[in-house]
N, C-alpha and C. Protein backbone atom coordinates (compact mmCIF):
# COMPACT_ATOMS: atom_id res chain seq x y z
N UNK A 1 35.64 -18.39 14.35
CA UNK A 1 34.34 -17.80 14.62
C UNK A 1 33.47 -17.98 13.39
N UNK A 2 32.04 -18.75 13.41
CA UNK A 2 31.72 -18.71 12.51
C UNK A 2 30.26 -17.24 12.04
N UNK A 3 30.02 -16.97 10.93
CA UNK A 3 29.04 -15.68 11.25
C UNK A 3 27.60 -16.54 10.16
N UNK A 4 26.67 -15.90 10.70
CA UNK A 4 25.54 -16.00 10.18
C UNK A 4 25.61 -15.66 8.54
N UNK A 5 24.25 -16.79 7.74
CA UNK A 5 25.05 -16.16 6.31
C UNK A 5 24.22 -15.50 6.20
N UNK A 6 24.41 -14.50 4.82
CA UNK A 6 23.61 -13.39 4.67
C UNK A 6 22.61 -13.51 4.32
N UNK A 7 21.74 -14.52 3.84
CA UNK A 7 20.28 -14.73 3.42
C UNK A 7 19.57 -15.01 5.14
N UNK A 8 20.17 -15.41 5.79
CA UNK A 8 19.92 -15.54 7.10
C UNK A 8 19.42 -14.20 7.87
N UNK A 9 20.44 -13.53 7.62
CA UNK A 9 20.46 -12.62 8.43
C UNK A 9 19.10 -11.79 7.34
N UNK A 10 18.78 -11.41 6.13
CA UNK A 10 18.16 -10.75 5.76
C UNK A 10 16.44 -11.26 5.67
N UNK A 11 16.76 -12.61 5.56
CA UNK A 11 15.37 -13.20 6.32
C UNK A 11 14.77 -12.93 7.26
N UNK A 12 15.71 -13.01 8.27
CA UNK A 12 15.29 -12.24 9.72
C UNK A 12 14.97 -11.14 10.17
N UNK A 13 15.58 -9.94 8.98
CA UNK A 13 15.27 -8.40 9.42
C UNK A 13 14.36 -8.29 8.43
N UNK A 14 13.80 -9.17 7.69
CA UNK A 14 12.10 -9.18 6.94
C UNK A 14 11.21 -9.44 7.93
N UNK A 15 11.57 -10.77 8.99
CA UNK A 15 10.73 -10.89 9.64
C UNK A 15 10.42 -10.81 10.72
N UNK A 16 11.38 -9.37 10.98
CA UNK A 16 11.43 -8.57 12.22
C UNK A 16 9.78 -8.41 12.05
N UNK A 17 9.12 -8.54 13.42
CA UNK A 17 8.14 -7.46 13.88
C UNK A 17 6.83 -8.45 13.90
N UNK A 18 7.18 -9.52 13.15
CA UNK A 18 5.99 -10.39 12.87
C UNK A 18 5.95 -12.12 13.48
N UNK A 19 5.12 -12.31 13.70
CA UNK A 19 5.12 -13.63 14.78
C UNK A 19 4.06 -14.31 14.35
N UNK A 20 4.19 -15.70 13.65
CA UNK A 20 3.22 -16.59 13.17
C UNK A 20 2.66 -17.29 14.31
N UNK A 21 1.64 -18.10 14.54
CA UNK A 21 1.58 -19.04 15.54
C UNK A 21 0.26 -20.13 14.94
N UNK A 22 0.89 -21.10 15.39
CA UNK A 22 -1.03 -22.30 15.15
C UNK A 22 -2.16 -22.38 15.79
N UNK A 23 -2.17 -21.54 17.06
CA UNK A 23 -2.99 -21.39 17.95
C UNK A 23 -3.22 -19.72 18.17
N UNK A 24 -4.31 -19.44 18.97
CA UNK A 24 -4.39 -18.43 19.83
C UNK A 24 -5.82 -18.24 20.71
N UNK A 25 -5.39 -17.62 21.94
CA UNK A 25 -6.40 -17.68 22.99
C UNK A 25 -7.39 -16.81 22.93
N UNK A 26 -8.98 -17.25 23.02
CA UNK A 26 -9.85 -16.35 23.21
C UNK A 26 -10.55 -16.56 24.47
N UNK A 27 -11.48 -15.65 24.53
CA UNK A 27 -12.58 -15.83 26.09
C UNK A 27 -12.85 -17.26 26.41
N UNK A 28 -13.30 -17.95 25.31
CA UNK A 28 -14.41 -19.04 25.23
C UNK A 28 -13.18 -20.16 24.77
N UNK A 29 -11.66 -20.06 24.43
CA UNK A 29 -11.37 -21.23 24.33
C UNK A 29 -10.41 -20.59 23.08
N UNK A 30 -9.31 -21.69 23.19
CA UNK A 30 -8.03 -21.85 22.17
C UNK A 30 -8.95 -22.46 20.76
N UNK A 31 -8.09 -21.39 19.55
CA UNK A 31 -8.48 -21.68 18.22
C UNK A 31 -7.16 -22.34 17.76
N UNK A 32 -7.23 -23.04 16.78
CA UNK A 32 -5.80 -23.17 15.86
C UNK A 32 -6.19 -23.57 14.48
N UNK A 33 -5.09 -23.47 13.56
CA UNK A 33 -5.15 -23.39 12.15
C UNK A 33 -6.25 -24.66 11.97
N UNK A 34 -6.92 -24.62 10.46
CA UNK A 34 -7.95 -25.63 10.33
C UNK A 34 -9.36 -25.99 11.34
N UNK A 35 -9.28 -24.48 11.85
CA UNK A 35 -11.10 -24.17 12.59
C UNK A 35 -11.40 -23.83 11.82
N UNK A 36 -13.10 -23.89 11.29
CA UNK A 36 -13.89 -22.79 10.91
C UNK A 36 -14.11 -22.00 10.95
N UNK A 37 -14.85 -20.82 10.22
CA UNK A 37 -14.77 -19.55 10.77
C UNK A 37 -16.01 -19.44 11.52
N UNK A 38 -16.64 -20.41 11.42
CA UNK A 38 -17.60 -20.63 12.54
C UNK A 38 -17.05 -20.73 13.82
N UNK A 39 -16.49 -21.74 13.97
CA UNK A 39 -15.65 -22.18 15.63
C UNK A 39 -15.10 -20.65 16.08
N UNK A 40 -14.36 -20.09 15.29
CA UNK A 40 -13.77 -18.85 15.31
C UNK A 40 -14.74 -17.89 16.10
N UNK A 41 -15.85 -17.75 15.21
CA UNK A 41 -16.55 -16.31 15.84
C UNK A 41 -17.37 -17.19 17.09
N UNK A 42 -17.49 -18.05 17.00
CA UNK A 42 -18.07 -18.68 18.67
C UNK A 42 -16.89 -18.80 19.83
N UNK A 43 -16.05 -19.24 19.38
CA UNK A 43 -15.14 -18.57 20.57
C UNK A 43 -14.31 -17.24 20.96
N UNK A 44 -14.01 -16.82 19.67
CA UNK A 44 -13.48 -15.11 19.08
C UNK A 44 -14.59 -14.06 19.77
N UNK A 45 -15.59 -14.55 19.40
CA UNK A 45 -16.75 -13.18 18.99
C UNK A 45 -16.28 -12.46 17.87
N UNK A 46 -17.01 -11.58 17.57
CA UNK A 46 -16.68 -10.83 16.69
C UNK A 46 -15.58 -9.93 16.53
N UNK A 47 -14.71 -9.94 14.96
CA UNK A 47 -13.43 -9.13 14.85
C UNK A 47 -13.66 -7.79 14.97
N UNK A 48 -12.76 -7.08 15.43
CA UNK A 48 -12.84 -5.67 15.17
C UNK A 48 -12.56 -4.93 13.86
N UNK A 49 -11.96 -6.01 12.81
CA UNK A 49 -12.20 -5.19 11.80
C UNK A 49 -11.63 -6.82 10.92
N UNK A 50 -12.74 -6.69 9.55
CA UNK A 50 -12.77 -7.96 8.54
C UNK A 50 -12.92 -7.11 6.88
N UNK A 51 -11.85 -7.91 6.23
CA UNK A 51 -11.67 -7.45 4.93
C UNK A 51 -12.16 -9.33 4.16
N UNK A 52 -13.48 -9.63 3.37
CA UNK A 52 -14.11 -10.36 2.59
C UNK A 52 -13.15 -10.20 0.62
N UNK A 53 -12.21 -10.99 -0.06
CA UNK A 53 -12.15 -10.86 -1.11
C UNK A 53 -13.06 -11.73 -1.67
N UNK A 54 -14.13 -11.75 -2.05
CA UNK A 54 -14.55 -13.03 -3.37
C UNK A 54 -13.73 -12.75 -4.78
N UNK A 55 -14.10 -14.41 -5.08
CA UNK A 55 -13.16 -14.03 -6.76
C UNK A 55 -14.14 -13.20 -7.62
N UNK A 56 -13.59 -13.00 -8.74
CA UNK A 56 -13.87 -12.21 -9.62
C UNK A 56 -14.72 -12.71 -10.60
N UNK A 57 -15.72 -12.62 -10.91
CA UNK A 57 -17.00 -13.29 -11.63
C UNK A 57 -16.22 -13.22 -13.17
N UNK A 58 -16.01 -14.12 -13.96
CA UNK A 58 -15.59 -13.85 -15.37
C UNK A 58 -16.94 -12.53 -16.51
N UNK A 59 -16.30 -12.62 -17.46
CA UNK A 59 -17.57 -11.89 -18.14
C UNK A 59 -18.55 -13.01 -18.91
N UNK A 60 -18.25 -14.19 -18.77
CA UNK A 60 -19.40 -15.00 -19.15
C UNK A 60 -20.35 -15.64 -17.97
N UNK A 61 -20.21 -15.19 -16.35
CA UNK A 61 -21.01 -15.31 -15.36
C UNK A 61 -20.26 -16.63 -14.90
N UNK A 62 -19.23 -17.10 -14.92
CA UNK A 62 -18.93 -17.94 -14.35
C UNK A 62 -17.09 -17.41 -13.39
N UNK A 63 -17.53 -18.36 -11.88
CA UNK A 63 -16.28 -18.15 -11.34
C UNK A 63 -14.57 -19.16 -11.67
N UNK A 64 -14.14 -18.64 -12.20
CA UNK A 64 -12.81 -19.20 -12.71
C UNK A 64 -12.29 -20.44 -11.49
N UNK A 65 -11.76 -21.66 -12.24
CA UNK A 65 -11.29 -22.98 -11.68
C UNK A 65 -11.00 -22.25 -10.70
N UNK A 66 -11.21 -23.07 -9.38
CA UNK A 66 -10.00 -22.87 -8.17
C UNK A 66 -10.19 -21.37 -7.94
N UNK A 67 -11.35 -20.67 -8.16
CA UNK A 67 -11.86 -19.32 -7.23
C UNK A 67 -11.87 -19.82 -5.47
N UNK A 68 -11.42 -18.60 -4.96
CA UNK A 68 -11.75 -19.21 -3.62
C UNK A 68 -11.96 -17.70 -3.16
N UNK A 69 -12.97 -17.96 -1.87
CA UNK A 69 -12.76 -16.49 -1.11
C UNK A 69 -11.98 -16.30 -0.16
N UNK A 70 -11.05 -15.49 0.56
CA UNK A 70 -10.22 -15.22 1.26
C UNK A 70 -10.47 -14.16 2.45
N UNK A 71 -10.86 -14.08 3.66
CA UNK A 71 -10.88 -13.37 4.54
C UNK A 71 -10.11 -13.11 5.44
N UNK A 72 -9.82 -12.34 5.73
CA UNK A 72 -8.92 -11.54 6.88
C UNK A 72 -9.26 -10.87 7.52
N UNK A 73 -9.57 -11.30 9.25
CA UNK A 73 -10.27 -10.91 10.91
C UNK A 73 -9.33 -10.21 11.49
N UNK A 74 -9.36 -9.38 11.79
CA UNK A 74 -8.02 -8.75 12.92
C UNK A 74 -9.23 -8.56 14.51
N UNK A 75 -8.06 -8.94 15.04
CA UNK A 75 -8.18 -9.06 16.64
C UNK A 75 -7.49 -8.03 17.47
N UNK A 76 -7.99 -7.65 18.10
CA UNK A 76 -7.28 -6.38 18.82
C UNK A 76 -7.26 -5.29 18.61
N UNK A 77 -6.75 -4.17 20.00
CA UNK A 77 -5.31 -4.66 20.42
C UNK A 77 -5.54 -5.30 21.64
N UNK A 78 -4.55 -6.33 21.68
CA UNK A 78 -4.43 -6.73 23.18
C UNK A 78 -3.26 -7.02 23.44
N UNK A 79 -2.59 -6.07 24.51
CA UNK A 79 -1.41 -5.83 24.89
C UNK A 79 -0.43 -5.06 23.76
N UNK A 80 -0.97 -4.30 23.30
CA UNK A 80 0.04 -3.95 21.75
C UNK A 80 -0.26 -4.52 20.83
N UNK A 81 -0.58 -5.95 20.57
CA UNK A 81 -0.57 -6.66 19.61
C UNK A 81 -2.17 -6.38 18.92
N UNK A 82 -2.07 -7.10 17.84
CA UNK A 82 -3.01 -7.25 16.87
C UNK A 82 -3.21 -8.57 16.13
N UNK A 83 -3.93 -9.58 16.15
CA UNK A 83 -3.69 -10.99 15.30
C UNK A 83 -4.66 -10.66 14.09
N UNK A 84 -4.15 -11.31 12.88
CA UNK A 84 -4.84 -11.07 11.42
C UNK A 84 -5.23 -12.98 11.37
N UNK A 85 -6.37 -13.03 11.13
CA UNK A 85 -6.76 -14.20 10.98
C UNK A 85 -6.89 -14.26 9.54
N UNK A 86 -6.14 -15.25 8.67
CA UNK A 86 -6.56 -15.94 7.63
C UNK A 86 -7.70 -16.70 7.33
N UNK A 87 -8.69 -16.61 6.36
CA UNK A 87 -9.47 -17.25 5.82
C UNK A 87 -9.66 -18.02 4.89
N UNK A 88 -9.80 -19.17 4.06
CA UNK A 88 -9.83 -19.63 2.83
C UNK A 88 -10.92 -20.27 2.45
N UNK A 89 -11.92 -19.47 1.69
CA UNK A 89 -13.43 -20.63 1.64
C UNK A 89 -13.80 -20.96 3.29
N UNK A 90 -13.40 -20.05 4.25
CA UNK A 90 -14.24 -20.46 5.40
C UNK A 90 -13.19 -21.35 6.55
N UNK A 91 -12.07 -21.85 5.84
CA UNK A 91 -11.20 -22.86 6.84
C UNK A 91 -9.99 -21.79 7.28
N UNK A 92 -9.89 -21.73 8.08
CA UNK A 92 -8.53 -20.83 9.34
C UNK A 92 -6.98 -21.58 8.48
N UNK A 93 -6.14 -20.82 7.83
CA UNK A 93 -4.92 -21.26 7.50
C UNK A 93 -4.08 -20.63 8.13
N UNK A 94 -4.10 -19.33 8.45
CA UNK A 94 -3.08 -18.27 9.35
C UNK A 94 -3.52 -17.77 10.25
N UNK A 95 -2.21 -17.79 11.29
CA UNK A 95 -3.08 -16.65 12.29
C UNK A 95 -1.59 -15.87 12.62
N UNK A 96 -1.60 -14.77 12.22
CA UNK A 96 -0.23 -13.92 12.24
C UNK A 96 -0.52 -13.08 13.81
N UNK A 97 0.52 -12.51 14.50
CA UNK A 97 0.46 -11.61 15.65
C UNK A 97 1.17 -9.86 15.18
N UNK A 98 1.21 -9.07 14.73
CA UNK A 98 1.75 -7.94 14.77
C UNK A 98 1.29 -7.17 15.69
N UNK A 99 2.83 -6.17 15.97
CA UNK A 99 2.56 -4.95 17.24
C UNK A 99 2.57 -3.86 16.00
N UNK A 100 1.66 -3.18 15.95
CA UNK A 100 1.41 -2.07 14.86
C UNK A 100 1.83 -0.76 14.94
């Protein structure tokens, strides 16, 4: 009998509860990773709730190499679930599903 090894198994009860995907369905039409967040809110509409990080302005007025802004859209609920949309400078990299 062989058994699951243990990084296996503890991987998995990390990533109990959470469900990645490259796509997901709205009113107006399927999004997937590498839309805009334009394409997004034209087929999305608007999130029910959005967290904006910009980087951090240095103290000499300039934004540090490789600043980027990062947003995160949540969708829902629909059906239980909730999707967190990733942002990066505006391009879709994640789209996670959690039941909350």
């Amino acid at each position: 009998m062989k058994f699951a090894s243990p990084i296996f198994l503890i991987s998995a009860l990390l990533g109990a509860g959470q469900t990645y995907a490259e796509t997901m369905r709205c009113n107006e039409g399927i999004i997937a990773t590498g839309a805009s967040s334009y394409e997004v809110l034209t087929k999305c509409g608007e999130p029910s709730d959005k967290e904006v990080v910009n980087p951090t302005v240095q103290p000499d007025g300039n934004l540090p190499r490789g600043a980027v802004t990062v947003e995160t859209w949540v969708y829902g609920p629909n059906n239980g679930a909730h999707n967190f949309l990733r942002f990066i400078d505006g391009k879709l990299v994640k789209i996670e599903t959690r039941r909350l």
